[in-house]
Protein backbone atom coordinates (compact mmCIF):
# COMPACT_ATOMS: atom_id res chain seq x y z
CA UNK A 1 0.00 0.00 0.00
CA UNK A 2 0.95 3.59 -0.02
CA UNK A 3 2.10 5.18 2.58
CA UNK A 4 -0.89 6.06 4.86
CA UNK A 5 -1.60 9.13 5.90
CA UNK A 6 -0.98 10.82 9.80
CA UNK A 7 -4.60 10.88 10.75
CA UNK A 8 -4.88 6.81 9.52
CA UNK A 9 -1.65 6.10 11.16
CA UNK A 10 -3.20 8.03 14.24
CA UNK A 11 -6.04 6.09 13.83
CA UNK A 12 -4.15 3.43 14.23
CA UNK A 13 -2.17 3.95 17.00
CA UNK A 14 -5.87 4.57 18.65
CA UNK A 15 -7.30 1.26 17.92
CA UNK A 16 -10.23 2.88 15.53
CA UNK A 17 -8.91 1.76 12.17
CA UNK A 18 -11.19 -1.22 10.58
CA UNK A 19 -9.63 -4.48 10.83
CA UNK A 20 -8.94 -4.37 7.05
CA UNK A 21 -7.54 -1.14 6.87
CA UNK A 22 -5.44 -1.87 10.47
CA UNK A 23 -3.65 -5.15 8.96
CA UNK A 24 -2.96 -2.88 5.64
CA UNK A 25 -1.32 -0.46 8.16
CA UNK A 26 0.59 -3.27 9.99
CA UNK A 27 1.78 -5.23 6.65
CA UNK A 28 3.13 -1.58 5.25
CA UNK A 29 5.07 -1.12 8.62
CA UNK A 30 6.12 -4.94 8.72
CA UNK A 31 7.73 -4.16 4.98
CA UNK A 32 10.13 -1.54 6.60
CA UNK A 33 9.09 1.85 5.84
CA UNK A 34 11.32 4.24 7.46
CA UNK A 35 9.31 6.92 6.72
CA UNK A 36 5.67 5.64 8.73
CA UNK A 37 7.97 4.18 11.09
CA UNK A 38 9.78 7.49 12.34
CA UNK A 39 6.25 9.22 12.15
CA UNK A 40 4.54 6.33 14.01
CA UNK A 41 7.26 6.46 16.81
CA UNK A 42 6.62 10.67 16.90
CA UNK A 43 2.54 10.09 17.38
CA UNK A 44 3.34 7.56 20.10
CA UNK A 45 5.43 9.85 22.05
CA UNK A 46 2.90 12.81 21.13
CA UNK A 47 0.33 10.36 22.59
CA UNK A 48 1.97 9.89 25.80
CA UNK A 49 2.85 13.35 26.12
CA UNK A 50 -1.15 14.40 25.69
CA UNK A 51 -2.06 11.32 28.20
CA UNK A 52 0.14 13.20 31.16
CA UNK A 53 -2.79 14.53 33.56
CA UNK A 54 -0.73 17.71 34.17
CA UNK A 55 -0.31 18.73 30.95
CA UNK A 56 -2.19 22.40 31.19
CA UNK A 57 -0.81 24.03 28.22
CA UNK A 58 -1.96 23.16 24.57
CA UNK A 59 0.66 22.03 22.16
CA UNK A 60 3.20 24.78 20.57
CA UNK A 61 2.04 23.08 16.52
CA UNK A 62 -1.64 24.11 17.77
CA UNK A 63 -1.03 27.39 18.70
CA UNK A 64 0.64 27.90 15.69
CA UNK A 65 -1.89 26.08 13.66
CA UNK A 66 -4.36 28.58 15.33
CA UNK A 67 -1.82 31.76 14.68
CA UNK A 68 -1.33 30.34 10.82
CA UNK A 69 -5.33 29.94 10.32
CA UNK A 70 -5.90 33.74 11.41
CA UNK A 71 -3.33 35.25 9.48
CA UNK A 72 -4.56 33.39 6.29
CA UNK A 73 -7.59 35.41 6.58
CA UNK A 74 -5.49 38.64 6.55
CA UNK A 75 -3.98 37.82 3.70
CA UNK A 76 -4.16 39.35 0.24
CA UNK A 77 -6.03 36.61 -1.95
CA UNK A 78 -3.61 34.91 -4.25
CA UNK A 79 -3.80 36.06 -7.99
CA UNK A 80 -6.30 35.33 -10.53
CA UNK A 81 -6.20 31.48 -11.46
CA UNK A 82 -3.83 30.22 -8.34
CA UNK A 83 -4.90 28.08 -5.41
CA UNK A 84 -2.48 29.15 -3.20
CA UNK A 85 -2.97 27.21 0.65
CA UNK A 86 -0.74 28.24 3.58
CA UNK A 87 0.60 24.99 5.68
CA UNK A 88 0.33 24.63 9.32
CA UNK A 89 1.98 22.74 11.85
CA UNK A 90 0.74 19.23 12.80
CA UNK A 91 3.70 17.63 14.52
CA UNK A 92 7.29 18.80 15.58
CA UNK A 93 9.05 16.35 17.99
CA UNK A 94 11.54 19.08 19.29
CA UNK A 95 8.05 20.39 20.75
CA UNK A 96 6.92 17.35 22.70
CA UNK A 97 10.40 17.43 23.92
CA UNK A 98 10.19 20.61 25.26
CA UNK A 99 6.80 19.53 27.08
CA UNK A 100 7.97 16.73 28.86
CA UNK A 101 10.78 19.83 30.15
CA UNK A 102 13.92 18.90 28.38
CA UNK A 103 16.03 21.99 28.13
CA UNK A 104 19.32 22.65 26.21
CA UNK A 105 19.22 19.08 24.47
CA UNK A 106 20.99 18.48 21.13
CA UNK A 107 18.72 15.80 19.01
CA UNK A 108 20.00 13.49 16.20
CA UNK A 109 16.99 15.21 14.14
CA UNK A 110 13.93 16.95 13.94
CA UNK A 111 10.39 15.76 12.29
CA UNK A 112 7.70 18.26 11.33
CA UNK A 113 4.64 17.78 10.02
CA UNK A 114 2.93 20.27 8.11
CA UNK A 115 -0.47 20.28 6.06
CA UNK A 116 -1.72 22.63 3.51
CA UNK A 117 -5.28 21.21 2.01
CA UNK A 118 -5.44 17.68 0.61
CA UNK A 119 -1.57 17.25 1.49
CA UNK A 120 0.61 16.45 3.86
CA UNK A 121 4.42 17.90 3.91
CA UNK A 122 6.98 15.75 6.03
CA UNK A 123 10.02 18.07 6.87
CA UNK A 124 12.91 15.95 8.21
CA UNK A 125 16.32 18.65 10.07
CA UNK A 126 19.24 16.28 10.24
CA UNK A 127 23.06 16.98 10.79
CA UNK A 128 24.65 17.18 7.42
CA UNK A 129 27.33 15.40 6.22
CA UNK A 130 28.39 16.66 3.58
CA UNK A 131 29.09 20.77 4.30
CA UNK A 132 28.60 22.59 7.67
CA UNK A 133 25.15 22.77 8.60
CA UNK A 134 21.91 20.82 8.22
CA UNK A 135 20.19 19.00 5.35
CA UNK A 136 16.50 19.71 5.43
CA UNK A 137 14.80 16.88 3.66
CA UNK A 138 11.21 17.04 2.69
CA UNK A 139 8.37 15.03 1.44
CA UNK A 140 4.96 15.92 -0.12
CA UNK A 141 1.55 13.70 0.06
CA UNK A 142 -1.65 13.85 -0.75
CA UNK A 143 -3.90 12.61 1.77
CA UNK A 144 -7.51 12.87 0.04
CA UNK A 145 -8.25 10.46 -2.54
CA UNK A 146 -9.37 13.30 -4.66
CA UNK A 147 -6.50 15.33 -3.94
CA UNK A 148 -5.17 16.24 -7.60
CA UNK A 149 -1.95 14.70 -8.79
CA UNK A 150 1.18 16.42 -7.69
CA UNK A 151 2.81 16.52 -11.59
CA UNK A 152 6.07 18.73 -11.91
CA UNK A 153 6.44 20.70 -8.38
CA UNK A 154 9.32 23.39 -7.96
CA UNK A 155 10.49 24.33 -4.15
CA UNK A 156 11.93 27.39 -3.08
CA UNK A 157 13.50 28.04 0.39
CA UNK A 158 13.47 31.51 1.86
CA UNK A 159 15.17 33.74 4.55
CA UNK A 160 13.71 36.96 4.55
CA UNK A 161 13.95 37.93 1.28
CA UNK A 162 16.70 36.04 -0.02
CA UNK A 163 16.02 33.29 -1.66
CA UNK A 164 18.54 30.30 -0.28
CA UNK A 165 18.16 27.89 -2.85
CA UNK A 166 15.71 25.40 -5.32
CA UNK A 167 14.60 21.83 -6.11
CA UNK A 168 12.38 19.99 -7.45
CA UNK A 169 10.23 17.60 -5.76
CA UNK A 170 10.68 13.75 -7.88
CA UNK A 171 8.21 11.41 -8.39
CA UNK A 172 8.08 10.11 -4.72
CA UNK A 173 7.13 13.89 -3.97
CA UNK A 174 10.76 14.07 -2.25
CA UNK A 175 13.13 17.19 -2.42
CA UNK A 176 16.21 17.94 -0.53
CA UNK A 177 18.31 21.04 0.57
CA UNK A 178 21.94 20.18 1.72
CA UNK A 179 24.32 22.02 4.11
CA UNK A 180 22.00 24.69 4.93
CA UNK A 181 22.83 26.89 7.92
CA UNK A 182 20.84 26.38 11.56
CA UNK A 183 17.80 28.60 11.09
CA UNK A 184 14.20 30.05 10.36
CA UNK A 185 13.18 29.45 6.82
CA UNK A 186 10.01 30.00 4.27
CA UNK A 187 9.18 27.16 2.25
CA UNK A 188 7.02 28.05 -1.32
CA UNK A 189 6.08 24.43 -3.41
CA UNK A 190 4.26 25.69 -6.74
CA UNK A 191 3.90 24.23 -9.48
CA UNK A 192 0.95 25.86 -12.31
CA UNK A 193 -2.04 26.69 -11.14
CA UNK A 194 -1.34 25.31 -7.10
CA UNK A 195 1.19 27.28 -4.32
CA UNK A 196 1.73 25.76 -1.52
CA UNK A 197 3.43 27.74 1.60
CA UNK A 198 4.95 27.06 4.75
CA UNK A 199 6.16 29.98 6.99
CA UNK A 200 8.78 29.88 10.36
CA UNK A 201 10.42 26.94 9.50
CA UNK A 202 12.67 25.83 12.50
CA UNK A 203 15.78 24.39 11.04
CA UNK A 204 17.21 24.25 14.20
CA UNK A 205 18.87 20.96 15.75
CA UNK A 206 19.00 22.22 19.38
CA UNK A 207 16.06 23.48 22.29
CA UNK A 208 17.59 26.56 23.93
CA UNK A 209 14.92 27.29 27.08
CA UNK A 210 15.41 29.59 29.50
CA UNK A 211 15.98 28.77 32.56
CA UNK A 212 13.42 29.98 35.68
């Protein structure tokens, strides 16, 4: 199968996926898929995380969701003829780190999850081997059956104004950027007719809290 989507894999997790669709799930995990297996080992932390009874906060992703959702309605609408759909945060596992109050932690990597529309956008921060920096590593889904096909996608990363560099996402909707420096990035995925947008992207490999 292909690879599911979060909420199904949530679902899962859960116990409210149909038996059909829940031994699809488990075969595709069983066959080694590093990608549902890193996200499968984020939800289950994120689960455990939500299940502590003295959690008071809500999570960082759904404040920004919430912030992203209210400053899409400020926006100027997109030009005649282009969807454009601003992503917001799902899932960042630096975040459920910081709720269960580890401070000034270095982490092998960082997995966020973003979604614009009928798509999901898997953002993976890793150490880079290859230059000084980080390697940002990305993934695009569609996670409606109906969700149009993704066809020839260009991706631009942003800081500020400056554009960093560009890609192009292949056929498994992957596209990398290598040896970028430790920061705050803009992500734009268009290709005609469709723009896709992700703002404040942490490329950051280290929580820095203040102490009390």
């Amino acid at each position: 199968m292909a690879c599911p989507a979060s909420d199904q894999l949530l679902d899962f997790l859960q116990g409210n996926l149909p038996e059909e669709k829940r031994e699809a799930v488990e075969r595709h995990l069983a066959a080694g898929c590093p990608r549902c297996r890193r996200q499968v080992s984020h939800l289950r932390d994120l689960l455990e995380v939500l299940a502590n009874p003295r959690l008071m906060d809500p999570p960082e992703w759904l404040l920004h969701h919430a912030f992203v959702l209210f400053r899409q309605q400020k926006m100027e609408p997109a030009p005649s003829g282009l969807s454009r759909l601003w992503a917001f945060l799902v899932m960042d596992n630096f975040a459920e780190s910081r709720l269960l109050g580890l401070r000034h932690v270095g982490l092998p990597s960082r997995q966020l999850l973003y979604r614009a529309g009928s798509y999901d956008i898997d953002v993976l921060i890793e150490r880079s081997e290859v230059a000084p920096g980080v390697d940002l590593m990305g993934q695009v889904l569609p996670i409606a059956e109906d969700a149009p096909p993704l066809g020839e996608i260009e991706v631009e990363l942003r800081q500020g104004e400056n554009v960093v560099g560009t890609a192009k996402v292949n056929a498994l909707g992957e596209f990398l950027f290598e040896g970028i420096s430790e920061g705050v990035y803009d992500l734009r995925l268009w290709r005609e007719g469709m723009e896709l947008r992700i703002t404040g992207l942490q490329a950051l490999l280290r929580i820095e809290e203040d102490r009390p």
